[in-house]
PDB file of N, CA and C in Angstrom:
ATOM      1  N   UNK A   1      -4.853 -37.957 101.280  1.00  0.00           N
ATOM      2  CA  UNK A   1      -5.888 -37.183 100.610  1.00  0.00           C
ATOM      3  C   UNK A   1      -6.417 -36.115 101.561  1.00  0.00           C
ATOM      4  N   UNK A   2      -6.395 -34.957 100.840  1.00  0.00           N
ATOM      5  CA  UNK A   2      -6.910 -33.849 101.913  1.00  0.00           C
ATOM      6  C   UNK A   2      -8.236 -33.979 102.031  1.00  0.00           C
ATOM      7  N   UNK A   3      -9.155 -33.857 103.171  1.00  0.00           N
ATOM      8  CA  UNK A   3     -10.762 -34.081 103.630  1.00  0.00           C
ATOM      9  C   UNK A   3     -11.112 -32.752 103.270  1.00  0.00           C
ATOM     10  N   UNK A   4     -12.599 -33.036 102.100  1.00  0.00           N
ATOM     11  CA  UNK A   4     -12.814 -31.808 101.639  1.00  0.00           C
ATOM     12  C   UNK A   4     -13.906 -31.081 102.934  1.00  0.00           C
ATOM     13  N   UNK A   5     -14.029 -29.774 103.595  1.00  0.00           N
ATOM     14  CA  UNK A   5     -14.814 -29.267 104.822  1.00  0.00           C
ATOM     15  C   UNK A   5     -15.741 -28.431 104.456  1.00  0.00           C
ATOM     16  N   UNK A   6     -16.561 -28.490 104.051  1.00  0.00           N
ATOM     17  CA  UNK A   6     -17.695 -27.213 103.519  1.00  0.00           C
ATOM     18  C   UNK A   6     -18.272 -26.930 105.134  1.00  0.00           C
ATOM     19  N   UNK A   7     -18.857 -25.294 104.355  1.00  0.00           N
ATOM     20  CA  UNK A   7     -19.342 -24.927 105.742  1.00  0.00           C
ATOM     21  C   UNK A   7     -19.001 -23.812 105.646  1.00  0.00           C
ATOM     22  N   UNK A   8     -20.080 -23.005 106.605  1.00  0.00           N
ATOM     23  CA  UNK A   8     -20.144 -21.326 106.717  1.00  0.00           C
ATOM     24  C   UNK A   8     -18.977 -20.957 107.756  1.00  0.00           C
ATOM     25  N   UNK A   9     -18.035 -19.693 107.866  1.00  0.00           N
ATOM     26  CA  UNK A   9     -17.074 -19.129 108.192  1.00  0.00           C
ATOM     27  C   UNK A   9     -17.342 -17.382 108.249  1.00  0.00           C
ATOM     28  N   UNK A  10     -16.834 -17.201 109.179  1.00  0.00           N
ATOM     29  CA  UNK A  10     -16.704 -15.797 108.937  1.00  0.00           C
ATOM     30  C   UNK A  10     -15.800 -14.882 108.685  1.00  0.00           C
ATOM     31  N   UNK A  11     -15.475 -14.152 108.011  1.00  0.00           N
ATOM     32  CA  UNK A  11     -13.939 -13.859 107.482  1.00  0.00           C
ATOM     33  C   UNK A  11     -13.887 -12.278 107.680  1.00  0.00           C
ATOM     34  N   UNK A  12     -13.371 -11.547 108.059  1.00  0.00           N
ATOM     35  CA  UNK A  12     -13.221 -10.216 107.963  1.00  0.00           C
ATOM     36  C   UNK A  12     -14.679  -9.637 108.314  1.00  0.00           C
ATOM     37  N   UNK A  13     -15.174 -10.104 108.730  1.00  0.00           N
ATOM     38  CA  UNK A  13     -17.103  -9.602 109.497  1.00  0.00           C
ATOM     39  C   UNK A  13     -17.801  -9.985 107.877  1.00  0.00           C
ATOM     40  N   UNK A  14     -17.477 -10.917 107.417  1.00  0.00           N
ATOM     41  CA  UNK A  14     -18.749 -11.275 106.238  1.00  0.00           C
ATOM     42  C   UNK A  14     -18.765 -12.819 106.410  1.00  0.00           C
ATOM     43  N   UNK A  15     -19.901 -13.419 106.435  1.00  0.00           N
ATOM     44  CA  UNK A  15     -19.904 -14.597 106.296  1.00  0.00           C
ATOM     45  C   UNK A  15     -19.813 -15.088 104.606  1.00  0.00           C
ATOM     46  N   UNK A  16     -19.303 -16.044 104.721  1.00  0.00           N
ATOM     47  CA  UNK A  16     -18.684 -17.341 103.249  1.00  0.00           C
ATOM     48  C   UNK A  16     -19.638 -18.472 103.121  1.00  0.00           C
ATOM     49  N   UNK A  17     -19.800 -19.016 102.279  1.00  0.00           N
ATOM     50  CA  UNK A  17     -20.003 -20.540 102.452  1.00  0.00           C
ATOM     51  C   UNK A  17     -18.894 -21.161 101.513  1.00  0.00           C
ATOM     52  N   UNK A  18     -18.124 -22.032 101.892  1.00  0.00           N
ATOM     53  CA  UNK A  18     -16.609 -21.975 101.544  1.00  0.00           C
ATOM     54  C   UNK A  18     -16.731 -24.162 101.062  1.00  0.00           C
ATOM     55  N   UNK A  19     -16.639 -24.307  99.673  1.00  0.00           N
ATOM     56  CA  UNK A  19     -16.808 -25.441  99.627  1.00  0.00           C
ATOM     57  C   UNK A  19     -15.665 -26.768  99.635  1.00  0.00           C
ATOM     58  N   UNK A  20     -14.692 -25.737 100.161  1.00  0.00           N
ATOM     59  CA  UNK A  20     -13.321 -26.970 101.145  1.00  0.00           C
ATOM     60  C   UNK A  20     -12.431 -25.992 101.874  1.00  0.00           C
ATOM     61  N   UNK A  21     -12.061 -26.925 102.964  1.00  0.00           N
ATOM     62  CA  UNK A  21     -11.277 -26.679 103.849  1.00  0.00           C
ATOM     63  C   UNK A  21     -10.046 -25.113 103.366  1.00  0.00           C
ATOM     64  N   UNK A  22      -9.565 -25.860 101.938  1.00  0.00           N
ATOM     65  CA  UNK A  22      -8.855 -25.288 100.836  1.00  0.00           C
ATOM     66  C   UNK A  22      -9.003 -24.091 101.119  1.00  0.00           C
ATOM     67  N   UNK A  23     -10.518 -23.640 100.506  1.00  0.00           N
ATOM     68  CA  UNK A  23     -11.087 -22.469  99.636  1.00  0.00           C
ATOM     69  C   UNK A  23     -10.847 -21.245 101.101  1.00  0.00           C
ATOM     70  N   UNK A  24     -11.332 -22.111 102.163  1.00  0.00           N
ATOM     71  CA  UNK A  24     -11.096 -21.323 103.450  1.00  0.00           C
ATOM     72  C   UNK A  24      -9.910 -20.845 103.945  1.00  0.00           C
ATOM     73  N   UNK A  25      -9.048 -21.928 104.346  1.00  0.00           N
ATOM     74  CA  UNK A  25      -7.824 -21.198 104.524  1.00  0.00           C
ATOM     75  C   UNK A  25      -7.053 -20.110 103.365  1.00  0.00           C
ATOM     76  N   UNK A  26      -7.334 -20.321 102.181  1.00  0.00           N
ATOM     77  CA  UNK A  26      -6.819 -19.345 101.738  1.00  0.00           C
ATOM     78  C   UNK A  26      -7.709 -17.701 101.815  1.00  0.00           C
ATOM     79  N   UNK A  27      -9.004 -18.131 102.049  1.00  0.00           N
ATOM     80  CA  UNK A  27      -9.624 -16.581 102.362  1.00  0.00           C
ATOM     81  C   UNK A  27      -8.916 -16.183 103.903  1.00  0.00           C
ATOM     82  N   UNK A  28      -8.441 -16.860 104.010  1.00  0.00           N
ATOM     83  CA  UNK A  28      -7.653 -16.308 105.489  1.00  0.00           C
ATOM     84  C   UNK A  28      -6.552 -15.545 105.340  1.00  0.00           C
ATOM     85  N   UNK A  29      -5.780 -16.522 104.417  1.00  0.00           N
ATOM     86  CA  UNK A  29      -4.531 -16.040 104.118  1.00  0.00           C
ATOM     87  C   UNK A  29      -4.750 -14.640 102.930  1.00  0.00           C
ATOM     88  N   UNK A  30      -6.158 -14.506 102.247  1.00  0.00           N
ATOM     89  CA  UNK A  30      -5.956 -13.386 101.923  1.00  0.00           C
ATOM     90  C   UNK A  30      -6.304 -12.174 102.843  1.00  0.00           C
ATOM     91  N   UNK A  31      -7.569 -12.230 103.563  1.00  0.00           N
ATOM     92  CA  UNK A  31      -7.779 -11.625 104.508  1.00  0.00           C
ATOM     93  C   UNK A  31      -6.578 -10.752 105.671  1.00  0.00           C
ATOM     94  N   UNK A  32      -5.243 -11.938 105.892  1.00  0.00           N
ATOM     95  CA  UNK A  32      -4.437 -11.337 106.388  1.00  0.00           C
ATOM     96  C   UNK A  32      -3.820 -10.401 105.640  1.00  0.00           C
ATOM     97  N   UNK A  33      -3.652 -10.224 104.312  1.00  0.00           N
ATOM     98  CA  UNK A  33      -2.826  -9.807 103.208  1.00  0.00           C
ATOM     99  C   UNK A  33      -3.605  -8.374 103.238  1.00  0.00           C
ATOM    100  N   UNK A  34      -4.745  -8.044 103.270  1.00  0.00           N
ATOM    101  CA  UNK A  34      -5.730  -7.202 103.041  1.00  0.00           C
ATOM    102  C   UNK A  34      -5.423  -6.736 104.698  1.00  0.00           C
ATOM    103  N   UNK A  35      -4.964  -7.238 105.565  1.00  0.00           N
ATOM    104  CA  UNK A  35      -5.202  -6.242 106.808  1.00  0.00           C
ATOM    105  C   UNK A  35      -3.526  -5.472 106.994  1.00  0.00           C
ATOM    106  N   UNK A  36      -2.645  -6.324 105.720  1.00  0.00           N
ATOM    107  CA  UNK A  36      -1.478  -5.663 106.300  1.00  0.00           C
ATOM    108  C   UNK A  36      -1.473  -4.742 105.100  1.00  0.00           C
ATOM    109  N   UNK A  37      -2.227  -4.256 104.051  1.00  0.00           N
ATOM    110  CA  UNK A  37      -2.279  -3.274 103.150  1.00  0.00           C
ATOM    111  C   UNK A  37      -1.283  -4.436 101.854  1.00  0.00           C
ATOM    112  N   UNK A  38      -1.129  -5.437 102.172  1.00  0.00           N
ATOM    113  CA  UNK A  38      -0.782  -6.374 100.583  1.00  0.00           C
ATOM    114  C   UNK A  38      -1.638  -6.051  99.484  1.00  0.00           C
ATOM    115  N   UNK A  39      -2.908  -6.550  99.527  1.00  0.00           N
ATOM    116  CA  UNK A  39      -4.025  -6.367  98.557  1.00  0.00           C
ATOM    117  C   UNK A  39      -4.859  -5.292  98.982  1.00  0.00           C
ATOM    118  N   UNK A  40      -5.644  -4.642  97.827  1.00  0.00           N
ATOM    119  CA  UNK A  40      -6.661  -3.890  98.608  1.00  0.00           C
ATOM    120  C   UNK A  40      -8.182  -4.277  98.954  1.00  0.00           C
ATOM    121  N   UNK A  41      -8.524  -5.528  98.331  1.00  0.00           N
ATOM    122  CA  UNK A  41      -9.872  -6.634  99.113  1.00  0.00           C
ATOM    123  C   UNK A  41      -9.678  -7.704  97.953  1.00  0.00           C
ATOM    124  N   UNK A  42     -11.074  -8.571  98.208  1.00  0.00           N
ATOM    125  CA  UNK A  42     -10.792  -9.710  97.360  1.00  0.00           C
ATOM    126  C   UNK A  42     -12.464 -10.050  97.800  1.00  0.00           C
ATOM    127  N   UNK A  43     -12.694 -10.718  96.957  1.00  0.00           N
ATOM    128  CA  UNK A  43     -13.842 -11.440  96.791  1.00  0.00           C
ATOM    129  C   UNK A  43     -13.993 -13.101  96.874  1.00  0.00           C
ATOM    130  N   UNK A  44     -14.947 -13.983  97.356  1.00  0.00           N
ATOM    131  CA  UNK A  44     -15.382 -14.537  96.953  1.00  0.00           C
ATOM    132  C   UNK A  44     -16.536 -15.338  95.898  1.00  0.00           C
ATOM    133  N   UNK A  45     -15.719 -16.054  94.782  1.00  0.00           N
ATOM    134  CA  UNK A  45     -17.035 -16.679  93.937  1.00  0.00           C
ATOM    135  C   UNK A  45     -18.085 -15.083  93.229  1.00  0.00           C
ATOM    136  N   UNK A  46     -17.624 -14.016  93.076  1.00  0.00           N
ATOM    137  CA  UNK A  46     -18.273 -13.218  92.678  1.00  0.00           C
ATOM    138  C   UNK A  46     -18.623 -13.193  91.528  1.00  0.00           C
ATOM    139  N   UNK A  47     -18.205 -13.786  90.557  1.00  0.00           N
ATOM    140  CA  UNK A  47     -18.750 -13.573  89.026  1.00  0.00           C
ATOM    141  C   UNK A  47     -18.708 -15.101  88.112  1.00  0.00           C
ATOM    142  N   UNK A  48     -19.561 -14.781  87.609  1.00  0.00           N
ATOM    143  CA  UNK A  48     -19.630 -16.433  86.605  1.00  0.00           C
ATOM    144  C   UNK A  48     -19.300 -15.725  85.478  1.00  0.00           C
ATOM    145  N   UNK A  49     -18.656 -16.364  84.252  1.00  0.00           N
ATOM    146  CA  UNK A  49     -18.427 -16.034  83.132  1.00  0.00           C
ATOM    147  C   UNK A  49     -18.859 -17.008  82.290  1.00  0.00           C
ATOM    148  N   UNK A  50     -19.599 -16.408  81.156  1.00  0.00           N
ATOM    149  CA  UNK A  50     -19.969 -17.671  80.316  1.00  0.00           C
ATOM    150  C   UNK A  50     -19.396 -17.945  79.314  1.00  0.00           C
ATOM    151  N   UNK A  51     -19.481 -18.703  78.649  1.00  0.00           N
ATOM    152  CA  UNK A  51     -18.630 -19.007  77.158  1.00  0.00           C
ATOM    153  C   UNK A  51     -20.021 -19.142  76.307  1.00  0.00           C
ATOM    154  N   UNK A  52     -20.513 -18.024  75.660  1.00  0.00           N
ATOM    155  CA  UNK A  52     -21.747 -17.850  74.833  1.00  0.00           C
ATOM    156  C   UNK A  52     -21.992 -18.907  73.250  1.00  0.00           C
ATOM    157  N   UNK A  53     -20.781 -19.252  72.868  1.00  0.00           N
ATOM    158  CA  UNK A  53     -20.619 -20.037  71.741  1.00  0.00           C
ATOM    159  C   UNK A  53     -20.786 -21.898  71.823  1.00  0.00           C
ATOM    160  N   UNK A  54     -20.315 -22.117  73.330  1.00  0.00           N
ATOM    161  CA  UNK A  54     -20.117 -23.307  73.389  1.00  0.00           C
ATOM    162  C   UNK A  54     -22.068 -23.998  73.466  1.00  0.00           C
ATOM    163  N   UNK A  55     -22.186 -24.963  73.000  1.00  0.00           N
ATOM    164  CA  UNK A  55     -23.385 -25.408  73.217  1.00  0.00           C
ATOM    165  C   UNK A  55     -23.967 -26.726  74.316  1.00  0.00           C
ATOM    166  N   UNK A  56     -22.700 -26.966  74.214  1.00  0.00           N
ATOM    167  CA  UNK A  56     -22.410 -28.651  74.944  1.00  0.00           C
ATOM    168  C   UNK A  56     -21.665 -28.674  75.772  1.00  0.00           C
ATOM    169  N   UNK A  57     -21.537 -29.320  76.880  1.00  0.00           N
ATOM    170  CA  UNK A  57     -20.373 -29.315  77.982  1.00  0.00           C
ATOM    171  C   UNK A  57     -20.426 -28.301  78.782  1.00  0.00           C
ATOM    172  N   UNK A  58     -18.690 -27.867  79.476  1.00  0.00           N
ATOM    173  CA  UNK A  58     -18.615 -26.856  80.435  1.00  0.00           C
ATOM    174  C   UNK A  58     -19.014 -25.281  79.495  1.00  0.00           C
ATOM    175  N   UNK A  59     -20.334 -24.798  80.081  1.00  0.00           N
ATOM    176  CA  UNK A  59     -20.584 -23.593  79.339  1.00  0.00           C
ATOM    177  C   UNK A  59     -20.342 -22.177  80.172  1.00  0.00           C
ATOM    178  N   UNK A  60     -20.135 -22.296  81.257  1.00  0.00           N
ATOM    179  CA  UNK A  60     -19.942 -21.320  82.655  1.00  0.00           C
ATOM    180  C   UNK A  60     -18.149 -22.078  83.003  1.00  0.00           C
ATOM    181  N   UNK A  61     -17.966 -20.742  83.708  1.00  0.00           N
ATOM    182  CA  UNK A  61     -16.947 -20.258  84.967  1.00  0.00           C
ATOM    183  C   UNK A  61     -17.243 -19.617  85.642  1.00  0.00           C
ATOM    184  N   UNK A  62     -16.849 -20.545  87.423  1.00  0.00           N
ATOM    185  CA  UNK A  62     -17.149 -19.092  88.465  1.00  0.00           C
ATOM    186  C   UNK A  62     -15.531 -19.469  89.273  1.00  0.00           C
ATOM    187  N   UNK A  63     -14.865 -18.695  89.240  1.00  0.00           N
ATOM    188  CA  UNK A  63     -13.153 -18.405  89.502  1.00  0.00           C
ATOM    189  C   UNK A  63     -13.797 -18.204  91.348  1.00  0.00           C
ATOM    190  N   UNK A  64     -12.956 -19.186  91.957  1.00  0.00           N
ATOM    191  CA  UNK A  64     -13.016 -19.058  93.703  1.00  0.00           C
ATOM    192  C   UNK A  64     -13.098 -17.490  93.671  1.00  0.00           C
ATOM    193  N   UNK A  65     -12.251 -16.601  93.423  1.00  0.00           N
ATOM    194  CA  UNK A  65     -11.323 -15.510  94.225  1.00  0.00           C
ATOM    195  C   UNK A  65     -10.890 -14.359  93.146  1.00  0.00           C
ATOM    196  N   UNK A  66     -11.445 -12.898  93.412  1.00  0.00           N
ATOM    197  CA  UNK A  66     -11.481 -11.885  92.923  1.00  0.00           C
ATOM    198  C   UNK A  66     -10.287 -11.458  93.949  1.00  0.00           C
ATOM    199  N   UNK A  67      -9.348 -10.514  93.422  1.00  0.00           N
ATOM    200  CA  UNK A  67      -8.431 -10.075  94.118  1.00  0.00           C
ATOM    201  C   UNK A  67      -8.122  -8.679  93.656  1.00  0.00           C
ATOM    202  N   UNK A  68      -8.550  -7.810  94.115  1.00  0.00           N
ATOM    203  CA  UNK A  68      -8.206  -6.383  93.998  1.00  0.00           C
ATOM    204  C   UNK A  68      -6.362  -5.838  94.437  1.00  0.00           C
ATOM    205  N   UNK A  69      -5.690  -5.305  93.830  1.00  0.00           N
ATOM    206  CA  UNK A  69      -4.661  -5.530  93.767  1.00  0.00           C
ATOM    207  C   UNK A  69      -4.477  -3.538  94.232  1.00  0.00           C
ATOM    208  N   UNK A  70      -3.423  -3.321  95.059  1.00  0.00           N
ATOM    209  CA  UNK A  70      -3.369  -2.007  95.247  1.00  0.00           C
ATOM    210  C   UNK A  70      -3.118  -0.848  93.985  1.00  0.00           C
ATOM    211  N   UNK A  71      -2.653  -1.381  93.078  1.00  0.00           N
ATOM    212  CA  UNK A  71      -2.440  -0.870  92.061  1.00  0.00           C
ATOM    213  C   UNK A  71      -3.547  -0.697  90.661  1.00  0.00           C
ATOM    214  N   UNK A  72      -5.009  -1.535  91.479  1.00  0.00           N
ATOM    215  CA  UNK A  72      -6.409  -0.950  90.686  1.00  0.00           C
ATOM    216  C   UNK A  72      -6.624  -1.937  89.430  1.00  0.00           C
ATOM    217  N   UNK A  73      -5.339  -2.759  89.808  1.00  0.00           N
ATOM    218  CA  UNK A  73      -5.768  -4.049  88.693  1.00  0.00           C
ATOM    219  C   UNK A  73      -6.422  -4.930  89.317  1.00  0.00           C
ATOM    220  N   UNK A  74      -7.159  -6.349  88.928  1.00  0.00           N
ATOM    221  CA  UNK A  74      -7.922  -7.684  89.241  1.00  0.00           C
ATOM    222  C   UNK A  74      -7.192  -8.289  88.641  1.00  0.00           C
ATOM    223  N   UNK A  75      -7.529  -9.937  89.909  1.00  0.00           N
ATOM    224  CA  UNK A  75      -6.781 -10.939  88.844  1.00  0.00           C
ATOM    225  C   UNK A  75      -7.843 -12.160  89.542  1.00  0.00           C
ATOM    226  N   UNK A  76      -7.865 -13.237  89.174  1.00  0.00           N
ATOM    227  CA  UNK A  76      -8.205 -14.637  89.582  1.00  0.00           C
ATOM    228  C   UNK A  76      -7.661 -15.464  89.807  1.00  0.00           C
ATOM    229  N   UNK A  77      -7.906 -15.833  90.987  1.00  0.00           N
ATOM    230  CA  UNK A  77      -7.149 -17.364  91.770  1.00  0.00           C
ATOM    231  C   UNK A  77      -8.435 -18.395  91.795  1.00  0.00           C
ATOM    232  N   UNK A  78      -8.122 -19.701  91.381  1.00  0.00           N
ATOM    233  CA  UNK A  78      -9.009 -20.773  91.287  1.00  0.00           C
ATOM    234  C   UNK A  78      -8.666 -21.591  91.920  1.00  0.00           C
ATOM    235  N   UNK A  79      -8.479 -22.201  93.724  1.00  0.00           N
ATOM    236  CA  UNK A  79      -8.036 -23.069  94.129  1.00  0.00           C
ATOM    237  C   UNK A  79      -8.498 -24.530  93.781  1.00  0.00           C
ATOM    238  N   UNK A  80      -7.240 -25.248  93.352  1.00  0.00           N
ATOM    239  CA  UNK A  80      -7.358 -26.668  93.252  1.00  0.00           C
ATOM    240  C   UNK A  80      -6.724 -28.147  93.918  1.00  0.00           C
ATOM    241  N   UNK A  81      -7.419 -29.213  94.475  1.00  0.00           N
ATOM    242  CA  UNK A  81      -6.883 -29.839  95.176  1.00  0.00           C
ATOM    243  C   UNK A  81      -6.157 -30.608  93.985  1.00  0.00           C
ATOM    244  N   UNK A  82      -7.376 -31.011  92.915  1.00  0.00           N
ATOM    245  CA  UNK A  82      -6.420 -31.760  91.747  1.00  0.00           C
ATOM    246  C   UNK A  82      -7.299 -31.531  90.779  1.00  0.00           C
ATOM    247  N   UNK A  83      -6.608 -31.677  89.542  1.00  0.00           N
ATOM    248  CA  UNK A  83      -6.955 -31.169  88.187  1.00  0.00           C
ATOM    249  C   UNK A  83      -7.578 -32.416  87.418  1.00  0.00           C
ATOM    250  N   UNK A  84      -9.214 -32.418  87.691  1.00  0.00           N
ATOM    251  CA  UNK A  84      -9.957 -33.043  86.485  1.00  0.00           C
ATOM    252  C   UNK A  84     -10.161 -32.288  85.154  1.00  0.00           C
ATOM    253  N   UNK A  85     -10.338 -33.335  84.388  1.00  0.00           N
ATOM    254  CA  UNK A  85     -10.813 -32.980  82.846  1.00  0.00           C
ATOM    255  C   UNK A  85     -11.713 -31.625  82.760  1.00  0.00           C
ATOM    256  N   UNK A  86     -13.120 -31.417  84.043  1.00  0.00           N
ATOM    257  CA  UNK A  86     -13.660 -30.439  84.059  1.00  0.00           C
ATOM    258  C   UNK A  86     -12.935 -29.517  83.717  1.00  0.00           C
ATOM    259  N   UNK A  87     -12.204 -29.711  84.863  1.00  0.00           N
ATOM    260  CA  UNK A  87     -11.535 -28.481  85.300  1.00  0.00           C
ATOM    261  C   UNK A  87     -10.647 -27.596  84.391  1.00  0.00           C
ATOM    262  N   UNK A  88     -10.093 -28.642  83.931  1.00  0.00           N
ATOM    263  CA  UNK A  88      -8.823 -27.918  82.428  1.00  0.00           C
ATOM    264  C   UNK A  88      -9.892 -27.625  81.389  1.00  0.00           C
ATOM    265  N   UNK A  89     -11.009 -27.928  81.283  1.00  0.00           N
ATOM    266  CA  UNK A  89     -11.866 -27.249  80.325  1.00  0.00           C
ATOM    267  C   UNK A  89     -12.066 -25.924  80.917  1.00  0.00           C
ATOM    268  N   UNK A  90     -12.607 -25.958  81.666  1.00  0.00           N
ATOM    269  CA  UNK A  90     -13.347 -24.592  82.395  1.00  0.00           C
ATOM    270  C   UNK A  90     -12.145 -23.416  82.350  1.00  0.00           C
ATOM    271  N   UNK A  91     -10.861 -24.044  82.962  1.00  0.00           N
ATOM    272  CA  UNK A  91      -9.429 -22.848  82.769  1.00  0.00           C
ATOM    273  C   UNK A  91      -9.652 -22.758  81.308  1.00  0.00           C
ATOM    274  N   UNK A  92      -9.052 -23.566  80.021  1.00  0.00           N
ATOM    275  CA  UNK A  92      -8.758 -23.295  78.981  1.00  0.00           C
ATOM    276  C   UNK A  92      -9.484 -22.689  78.734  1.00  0.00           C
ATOM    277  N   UNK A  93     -11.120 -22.926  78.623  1.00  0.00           N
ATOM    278  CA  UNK A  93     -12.350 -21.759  78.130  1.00  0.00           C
ATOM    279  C   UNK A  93     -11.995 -20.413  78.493  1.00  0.00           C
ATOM    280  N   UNK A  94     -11.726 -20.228  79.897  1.00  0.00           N
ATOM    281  CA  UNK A  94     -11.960 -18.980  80.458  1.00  0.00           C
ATOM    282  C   UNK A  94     -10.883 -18.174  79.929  1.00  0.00           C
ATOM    283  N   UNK A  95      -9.627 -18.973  79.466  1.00  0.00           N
ATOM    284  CA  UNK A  95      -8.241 -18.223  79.125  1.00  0.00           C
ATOM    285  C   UNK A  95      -8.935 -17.847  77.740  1.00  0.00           C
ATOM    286  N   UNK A  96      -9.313 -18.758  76.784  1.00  0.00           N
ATOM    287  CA  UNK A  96      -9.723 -18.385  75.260  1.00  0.00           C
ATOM    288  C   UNK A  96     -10.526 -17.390  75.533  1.00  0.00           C
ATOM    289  N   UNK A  97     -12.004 -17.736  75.878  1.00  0.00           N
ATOM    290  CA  UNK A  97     -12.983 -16.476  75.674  1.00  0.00           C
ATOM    291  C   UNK A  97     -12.863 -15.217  76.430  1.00  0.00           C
ATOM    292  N   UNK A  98     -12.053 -15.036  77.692  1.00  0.00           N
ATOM    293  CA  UNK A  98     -11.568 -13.698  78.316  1.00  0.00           C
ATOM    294  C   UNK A  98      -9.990 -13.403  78.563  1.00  0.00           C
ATOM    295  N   UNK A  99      -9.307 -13.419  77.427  1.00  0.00           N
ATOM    296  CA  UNK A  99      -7.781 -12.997  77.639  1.00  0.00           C
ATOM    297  C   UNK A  99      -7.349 -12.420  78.487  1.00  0.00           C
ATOM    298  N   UNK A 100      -8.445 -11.076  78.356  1.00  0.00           N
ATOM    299  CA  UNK A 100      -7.594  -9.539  79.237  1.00  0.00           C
ATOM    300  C   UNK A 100      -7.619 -10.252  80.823  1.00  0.00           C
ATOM    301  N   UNK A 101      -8.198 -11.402  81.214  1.00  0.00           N
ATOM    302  CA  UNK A 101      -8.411 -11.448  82.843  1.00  0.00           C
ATOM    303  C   UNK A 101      -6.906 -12.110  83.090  1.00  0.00           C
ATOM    304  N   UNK A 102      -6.699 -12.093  83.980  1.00  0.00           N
ATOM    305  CA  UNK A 102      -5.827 -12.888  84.497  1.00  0.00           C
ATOM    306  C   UNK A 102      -5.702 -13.813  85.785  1.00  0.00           C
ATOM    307  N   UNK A 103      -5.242 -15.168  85.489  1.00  0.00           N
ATOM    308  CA  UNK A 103      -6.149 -16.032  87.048  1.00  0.00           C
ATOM    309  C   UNK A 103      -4.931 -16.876  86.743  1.00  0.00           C
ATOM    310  N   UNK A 104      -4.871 -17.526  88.564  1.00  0.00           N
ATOM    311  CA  UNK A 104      -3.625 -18.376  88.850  1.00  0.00           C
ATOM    312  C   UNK A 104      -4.261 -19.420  89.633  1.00  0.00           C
ATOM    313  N   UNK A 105      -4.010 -20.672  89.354  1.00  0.00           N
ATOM    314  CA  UNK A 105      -4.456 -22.029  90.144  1.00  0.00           C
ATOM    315  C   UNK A 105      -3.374 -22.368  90.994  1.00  0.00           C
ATOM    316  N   UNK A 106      -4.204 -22.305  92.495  1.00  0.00           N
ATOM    317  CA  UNK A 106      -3.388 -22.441  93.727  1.00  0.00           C
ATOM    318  C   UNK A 106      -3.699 -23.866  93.592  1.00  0.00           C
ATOM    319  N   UNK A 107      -2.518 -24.160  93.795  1.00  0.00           N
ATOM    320  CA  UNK A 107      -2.457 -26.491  94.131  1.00  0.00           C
ATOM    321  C   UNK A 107      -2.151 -26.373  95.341  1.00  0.00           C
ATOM    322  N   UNK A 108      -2.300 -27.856  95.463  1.00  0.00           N
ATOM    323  CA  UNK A 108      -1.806 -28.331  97.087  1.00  0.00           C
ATOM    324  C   UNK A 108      -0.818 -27.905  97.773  1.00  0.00           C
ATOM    325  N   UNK A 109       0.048 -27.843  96.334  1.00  0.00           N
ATOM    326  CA  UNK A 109       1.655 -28.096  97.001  1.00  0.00           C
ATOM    327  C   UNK A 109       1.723 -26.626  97.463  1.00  0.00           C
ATOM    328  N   UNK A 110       0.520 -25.151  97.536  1.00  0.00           N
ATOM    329  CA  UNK A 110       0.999 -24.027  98.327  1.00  0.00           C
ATOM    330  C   UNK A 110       0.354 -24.798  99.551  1.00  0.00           C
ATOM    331  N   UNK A 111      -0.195 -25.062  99.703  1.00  0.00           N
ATOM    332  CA  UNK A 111      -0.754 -25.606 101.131  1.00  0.00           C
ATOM    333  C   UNK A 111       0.233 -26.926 101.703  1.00  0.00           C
ATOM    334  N   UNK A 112       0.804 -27.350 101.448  1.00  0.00           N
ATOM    335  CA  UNK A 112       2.103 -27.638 102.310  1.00  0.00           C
ATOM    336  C   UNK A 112       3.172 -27.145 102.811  1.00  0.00           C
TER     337      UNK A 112
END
């Protein structure tokens, strides 16, 4: 089982508060991506999205990772160690109520 590490980091001269080990190394690995001109920046945790209809249950999304793409598109990465029930609610919502976005769930198995 991977040990989850919360805790402040500093990444590219901005500080994070990064709520696993996970969420961190991959702001690294984007950070490097962004210094070799891969991406053109990326965000952390920047936007919540709501699902305005739902009344009960998961009614919000906040996607780890905004990724500015050189080509002026966005997309979303949601790192996951493992997939609870939450969790496949919160994706499925976010896929139904915002189509045009587009987001990819990093698993473990990139971190091996």
């Amino acid at each position: 089982m991977h040990k989850t590490v919360k805790g402040w980091r500093i990444i590219g001269k901005k500080r994070y508060y990064f709520r696993s080990s996970w969420e961190m190394s991959f702001a690294l690995f984007l950070q490097i991506k962004k210094q070799g001109g891969l991406i053109k920046d990326w965000e952390y945790e920047p936007q919540t999205f709501w699902f305005e209809k739902i009344r009960r249950g998961v009614r919000s999304y906040k996607p780890d990772f905004k990724l500015y793409h050189n080509d002026n598109s966005t997309s979303w990465v949601e790192v996951k160690g493992y997939m609870d029930a939450k969790s496949k609610t919160k994706l499925k919502r976010f896929k139904k109520y915002y189509p045009e976005e587009k987001i990819e769930v990093v698993s473990s198995d990139w971190f091996k």
